[in-house]
C-alpha atoms as a PDB file:
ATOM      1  CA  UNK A   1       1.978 -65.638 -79.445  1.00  0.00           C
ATOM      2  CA  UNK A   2       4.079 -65.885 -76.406  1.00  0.00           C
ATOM      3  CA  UNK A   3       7.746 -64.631 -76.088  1.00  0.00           C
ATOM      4  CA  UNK A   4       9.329 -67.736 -75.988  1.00  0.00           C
ATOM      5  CA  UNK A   5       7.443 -69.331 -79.098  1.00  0.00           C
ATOM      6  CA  UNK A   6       8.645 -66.187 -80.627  1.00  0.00           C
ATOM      7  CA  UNK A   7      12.327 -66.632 -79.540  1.00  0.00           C
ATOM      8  CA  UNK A   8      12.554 -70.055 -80.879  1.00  0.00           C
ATOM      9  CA  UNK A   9      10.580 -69.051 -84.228  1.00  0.00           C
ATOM     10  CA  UNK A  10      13.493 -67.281 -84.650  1.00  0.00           C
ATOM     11  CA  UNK A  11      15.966 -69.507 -83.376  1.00  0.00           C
ATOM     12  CA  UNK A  12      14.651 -71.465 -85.522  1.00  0.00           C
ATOM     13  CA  UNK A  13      14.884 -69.275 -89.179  1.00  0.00           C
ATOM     14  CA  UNK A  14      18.402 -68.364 -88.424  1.00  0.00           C
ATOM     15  CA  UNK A  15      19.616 -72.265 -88.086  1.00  0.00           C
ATOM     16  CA  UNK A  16      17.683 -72.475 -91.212  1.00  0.00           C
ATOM     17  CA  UNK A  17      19.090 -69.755 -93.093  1.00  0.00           C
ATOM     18  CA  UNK A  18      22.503 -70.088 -91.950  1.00  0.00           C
ATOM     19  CA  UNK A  19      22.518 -73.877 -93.317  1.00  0.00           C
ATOM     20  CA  UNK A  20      20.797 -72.641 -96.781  1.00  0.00           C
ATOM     21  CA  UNK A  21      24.211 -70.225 -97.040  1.00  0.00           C
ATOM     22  CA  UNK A  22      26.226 -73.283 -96.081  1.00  0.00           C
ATOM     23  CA  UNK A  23      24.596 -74.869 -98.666  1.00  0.00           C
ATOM     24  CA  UNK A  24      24.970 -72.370-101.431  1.00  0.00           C
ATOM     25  CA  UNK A  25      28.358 -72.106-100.273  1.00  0.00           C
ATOM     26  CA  UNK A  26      29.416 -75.551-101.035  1.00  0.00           C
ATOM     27  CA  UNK A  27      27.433 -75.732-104.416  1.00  0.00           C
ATOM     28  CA  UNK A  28      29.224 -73.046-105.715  1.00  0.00           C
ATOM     29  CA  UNK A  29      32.285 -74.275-104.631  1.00  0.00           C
ATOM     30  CA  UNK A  30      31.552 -77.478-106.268  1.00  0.00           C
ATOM     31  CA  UNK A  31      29.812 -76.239-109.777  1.00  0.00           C
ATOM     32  CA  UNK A  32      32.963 -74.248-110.212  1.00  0.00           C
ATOM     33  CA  UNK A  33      34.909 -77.018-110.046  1.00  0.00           C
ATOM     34  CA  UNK A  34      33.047 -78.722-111.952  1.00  0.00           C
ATOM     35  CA  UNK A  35      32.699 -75.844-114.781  1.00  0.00           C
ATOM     36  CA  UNK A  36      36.859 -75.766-114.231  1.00  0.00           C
ATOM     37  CA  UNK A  37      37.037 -79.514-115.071  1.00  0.00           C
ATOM     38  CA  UNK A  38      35.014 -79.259-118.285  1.00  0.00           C
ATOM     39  CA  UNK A  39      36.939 -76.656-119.646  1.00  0.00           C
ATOM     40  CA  UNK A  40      40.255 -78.547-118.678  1.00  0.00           C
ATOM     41  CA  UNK A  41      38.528 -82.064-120.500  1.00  0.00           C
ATOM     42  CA  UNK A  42      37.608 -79.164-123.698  1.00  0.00           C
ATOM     43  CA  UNK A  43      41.393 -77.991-123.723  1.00  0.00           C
ATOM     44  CA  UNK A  44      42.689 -81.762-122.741  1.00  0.00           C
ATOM     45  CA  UNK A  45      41.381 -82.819-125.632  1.00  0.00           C
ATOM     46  CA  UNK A  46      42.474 -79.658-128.048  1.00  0.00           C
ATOM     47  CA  UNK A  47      45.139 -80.388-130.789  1.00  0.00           C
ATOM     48  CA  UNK A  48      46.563 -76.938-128.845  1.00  0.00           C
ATOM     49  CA  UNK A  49      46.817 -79.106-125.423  1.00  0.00           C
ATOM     50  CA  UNK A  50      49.723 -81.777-127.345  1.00  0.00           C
ATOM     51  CA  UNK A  51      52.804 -80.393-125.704  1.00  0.00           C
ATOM     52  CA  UNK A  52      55.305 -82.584-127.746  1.00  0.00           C
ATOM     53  CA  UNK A  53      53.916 -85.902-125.945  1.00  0.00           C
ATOM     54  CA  UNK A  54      55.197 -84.369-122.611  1.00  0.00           C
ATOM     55  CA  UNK A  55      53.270 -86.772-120.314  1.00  0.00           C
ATOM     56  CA  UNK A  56      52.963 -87.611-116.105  1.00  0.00           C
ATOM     57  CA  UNK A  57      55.970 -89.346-115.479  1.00  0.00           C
ATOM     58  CA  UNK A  58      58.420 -87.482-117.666  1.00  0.00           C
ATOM     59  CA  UNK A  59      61.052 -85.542-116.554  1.00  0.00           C
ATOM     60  CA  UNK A  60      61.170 -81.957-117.449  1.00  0.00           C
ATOM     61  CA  UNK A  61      64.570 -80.315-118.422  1.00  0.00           C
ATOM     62  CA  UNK A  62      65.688 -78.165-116.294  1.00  0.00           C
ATOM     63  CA  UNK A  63      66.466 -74.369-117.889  1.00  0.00           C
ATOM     64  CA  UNK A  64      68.203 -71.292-116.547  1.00  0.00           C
ATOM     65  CA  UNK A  65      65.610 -68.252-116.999  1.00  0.00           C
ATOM     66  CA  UNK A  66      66.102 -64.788-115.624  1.00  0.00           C
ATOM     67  CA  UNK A  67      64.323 -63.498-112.612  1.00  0.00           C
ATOM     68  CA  UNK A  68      62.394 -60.270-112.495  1.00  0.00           C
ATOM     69  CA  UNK A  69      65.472 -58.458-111.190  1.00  0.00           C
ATOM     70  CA  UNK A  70      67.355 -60.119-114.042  1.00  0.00           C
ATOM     71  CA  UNK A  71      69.439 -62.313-112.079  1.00  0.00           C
ATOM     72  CA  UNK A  72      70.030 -65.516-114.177  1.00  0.00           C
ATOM     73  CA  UNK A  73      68.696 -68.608-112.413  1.00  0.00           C
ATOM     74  CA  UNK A  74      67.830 -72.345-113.036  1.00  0.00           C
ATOM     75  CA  UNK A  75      64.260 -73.952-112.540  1.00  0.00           C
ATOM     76  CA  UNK A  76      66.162 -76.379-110.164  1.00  0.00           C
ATOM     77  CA  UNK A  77      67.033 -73.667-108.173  1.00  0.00           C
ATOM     78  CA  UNK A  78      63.059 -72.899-107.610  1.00  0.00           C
ATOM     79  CA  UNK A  79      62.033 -76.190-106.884  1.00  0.00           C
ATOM     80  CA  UNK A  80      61.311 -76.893-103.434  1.00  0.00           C
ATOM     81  CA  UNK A  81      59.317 -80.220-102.914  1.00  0.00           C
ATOM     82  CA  UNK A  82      56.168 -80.683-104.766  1.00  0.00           C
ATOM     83  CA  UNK A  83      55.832 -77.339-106.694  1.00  0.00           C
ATOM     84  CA  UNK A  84      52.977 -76.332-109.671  1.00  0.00           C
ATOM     85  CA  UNK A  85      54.822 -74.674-112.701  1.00  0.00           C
ATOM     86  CA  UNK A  86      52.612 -72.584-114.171  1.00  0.00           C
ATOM     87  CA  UNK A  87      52.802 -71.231-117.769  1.00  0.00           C
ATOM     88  CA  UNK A  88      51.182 -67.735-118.263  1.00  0.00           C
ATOM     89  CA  UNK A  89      51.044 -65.165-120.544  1.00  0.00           C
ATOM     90  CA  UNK A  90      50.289 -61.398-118.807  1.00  0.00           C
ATOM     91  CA  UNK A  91      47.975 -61.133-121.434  1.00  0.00           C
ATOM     92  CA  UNK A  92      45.728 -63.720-120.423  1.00  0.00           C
ATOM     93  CA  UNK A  93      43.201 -62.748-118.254  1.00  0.00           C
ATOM     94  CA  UNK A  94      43.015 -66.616-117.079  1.00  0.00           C
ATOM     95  CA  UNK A  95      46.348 -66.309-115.825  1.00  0.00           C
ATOM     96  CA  UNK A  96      45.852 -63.218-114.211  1.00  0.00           C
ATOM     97  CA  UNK A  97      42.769 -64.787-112.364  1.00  0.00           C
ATOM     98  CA  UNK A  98      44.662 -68.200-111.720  1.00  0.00           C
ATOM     99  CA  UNK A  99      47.344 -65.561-109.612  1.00  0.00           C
ATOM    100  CA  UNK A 100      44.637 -63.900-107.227  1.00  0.00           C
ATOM    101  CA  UNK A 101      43.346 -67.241-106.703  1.00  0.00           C
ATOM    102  CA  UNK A 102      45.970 -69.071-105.514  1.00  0.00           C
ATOM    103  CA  UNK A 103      46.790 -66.136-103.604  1.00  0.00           C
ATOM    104  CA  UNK A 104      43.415 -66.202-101.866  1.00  0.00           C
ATOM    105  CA  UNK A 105      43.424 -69.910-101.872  1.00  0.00           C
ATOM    106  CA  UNK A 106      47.442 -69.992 -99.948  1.00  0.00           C
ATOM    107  CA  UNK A 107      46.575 -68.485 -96.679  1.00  0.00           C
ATOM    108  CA  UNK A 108      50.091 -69.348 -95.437  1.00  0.00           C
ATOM    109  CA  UNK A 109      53.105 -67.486 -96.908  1.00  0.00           C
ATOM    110  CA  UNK A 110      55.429 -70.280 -96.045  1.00  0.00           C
ATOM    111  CA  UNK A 111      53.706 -71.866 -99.539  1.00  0.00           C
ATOM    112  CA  UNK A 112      54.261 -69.159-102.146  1.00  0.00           C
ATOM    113  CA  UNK A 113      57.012 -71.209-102.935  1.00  0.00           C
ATOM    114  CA  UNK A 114      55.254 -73.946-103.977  1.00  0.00           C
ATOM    115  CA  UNK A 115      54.344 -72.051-106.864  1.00  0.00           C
ATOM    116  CA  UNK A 116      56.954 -70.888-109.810  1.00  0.00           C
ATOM    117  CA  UNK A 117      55.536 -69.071-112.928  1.00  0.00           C
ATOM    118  CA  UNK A 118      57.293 -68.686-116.249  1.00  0.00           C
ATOM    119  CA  UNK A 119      56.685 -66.197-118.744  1.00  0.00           C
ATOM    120  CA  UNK A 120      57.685 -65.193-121.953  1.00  0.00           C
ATOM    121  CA  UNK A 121      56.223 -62.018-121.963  1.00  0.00           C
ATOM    122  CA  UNK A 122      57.670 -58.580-121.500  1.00  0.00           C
ATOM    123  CA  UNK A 123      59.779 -58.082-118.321  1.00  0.00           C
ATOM    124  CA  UNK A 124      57.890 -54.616-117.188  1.00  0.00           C
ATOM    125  CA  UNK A 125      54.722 -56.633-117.440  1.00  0.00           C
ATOM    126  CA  UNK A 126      55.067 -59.480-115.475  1.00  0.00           C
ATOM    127  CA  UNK A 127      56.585 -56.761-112.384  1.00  0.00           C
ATOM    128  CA  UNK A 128      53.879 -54.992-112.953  1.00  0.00           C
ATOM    129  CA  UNK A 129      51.903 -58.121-112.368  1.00  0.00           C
ATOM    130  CA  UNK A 130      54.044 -58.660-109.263  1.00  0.00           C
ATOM    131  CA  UNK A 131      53.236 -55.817-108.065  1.00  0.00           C
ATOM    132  CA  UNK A 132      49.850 -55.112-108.535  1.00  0.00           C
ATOM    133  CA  UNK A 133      48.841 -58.811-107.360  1.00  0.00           C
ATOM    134  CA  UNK A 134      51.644 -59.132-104.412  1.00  0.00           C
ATOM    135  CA  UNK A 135      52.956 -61.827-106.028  1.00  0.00           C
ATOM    136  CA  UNK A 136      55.521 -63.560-103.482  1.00  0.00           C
ATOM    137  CA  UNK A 137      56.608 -66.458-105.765  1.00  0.00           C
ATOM    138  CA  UNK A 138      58.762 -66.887-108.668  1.00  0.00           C
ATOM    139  CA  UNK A 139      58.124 -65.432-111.592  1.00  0.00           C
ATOM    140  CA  UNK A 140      60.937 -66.676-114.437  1.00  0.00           C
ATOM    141  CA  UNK A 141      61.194 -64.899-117.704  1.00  0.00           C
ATOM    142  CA  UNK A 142      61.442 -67.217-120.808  1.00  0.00           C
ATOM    143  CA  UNK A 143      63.313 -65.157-122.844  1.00  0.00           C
ATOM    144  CA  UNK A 144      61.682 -66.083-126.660  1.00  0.00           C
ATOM    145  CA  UNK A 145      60.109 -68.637-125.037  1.00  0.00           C
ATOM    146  CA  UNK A 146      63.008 -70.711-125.486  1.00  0.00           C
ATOM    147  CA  UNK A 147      61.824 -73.153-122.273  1.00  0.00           C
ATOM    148  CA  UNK A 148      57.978 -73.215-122.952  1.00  0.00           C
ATOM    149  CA  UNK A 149      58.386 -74.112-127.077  1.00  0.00           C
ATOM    150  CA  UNK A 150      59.998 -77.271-126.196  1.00  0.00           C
ATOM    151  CA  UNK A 151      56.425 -78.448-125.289  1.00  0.00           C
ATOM    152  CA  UNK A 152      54.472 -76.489-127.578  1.00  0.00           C
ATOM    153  CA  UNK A 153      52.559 -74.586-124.842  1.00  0.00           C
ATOM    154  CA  UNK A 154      49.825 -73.240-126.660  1.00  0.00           C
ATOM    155  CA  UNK A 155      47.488 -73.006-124.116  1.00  0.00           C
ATOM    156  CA  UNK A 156      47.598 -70.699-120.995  1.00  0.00           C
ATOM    157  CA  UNK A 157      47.879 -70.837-118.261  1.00  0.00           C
ATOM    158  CA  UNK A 158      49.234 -74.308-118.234  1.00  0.00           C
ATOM    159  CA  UNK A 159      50.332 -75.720-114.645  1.00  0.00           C
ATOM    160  CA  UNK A 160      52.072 -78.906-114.438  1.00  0.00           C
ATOM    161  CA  UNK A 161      52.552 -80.426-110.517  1.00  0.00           C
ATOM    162  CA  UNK A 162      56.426 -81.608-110.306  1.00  0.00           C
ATOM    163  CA  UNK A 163      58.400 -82.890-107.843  1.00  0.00           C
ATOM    164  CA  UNK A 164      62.100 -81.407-106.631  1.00  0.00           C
ATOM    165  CA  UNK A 165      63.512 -83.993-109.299  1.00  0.00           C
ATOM    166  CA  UNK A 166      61.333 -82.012-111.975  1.00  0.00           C
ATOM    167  CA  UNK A 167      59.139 -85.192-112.397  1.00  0.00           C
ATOM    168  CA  UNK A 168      55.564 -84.252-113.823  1.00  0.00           C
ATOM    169  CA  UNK A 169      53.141 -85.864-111.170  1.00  0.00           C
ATOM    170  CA  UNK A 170      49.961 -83.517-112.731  1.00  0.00           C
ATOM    171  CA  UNK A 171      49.337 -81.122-115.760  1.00  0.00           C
ATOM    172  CA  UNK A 172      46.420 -78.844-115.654  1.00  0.00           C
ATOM    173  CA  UNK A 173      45.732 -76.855-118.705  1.00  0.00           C
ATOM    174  CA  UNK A 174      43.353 -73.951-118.147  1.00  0.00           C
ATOM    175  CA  UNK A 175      42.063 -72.470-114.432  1.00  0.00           C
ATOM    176  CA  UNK A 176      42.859 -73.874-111.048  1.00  0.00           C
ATOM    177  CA  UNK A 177      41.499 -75.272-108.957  1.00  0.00           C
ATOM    178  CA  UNK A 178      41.569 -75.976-104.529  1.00  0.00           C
ATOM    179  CA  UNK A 179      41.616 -79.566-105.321  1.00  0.00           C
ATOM    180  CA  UNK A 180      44.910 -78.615-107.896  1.00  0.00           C
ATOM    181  CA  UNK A 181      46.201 -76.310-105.316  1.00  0.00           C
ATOM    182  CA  UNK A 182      45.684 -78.884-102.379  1.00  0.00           C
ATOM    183  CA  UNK A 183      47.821 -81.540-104.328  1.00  0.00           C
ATOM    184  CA  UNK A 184      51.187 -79.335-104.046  1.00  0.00           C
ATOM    185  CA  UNK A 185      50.547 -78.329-100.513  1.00  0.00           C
END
């Protein structure tokens, strides 16, 4: 076989092989997503997933929380444009995955604050989380979980897209996703 024959033989595998990763690529991407969206329609449909009839469209209250370096602040105050609210527990390992996600997922810093996350779990834990995870945006403290019983969040982590009026355009119950992500961007 002649050198050139050769050189495009291999040419030839590498387009090949380098389209079949492309490939596998996208159809992960894309059975994840899909694997996401049945386990949102499983919790959707959950007598857990009610949250008091709190539907797209409504207006959420706003609520004065205390930041990690307990500093009182209002929900308002974290709202900048189309935001996702997230719900978490540090306990849930969901939630913990949801944060390195969109943290992978947000290339630009300029849009951790697109992102607020309320907690009514213990203060040390959720700086710990900060910490170990680099977390740039918000993270409120729901002391009792005064804020998050008024909706009977059951289910974590919860995300509901707002606007800056505090207008639900979204809710996501269960994992993230890019597509999620890409809507508050």
């Amino acid at each position: 076989m002649s050198t050139k024959k050769i050189i495009i033989s291999i040419v030839m595998i590498l387009i090949v092989v380098s389209v079949a990763y492309i490939a596998g690529i996208e159809a992960r991407s894309y059975f994840q997503e899909k694997q996401t969206q049945a386990r949102r329609d499983k919790f959707s449909s959950s007598p857990a997933m009610k949250l008091n009839d709190l539907k797209v469209g409504d207006k959420l209250p706003d609520g004065i929380f205390e930041d990690l370096q307990f500093n009182k602040i209002s929900l308002v105050e974290n709202i900048r444009g189309t935001t996702i609210i997230t719900f978490m527990s540090p306990n849930c390992n969901s939630c913990l995955e949801d944060i390195q996600f969109i943290y992978k997922s947000v290339s630009d810093t300029n849009y951790y604050n697109k992102f607020v996350y309320i907690s009514y779990g213990n203060p040390r834990q959720l700086l710990d989380i900060q910490n170990e995870f680099n977390v740039k945006s918000p993270i409120l403290y729901d002391h009792n979980g005064k804020y998050s019983s008024q909706f009977d969040v059951a289910i974590f982590p919860l995300h509901l897209l707002v606007d800056k009026n505090l207008t639900v355009l979204d809710i996501y119950a269960g994992s993230i996703t890019e597509n999620d992500i890409e809507k508050a961007l």
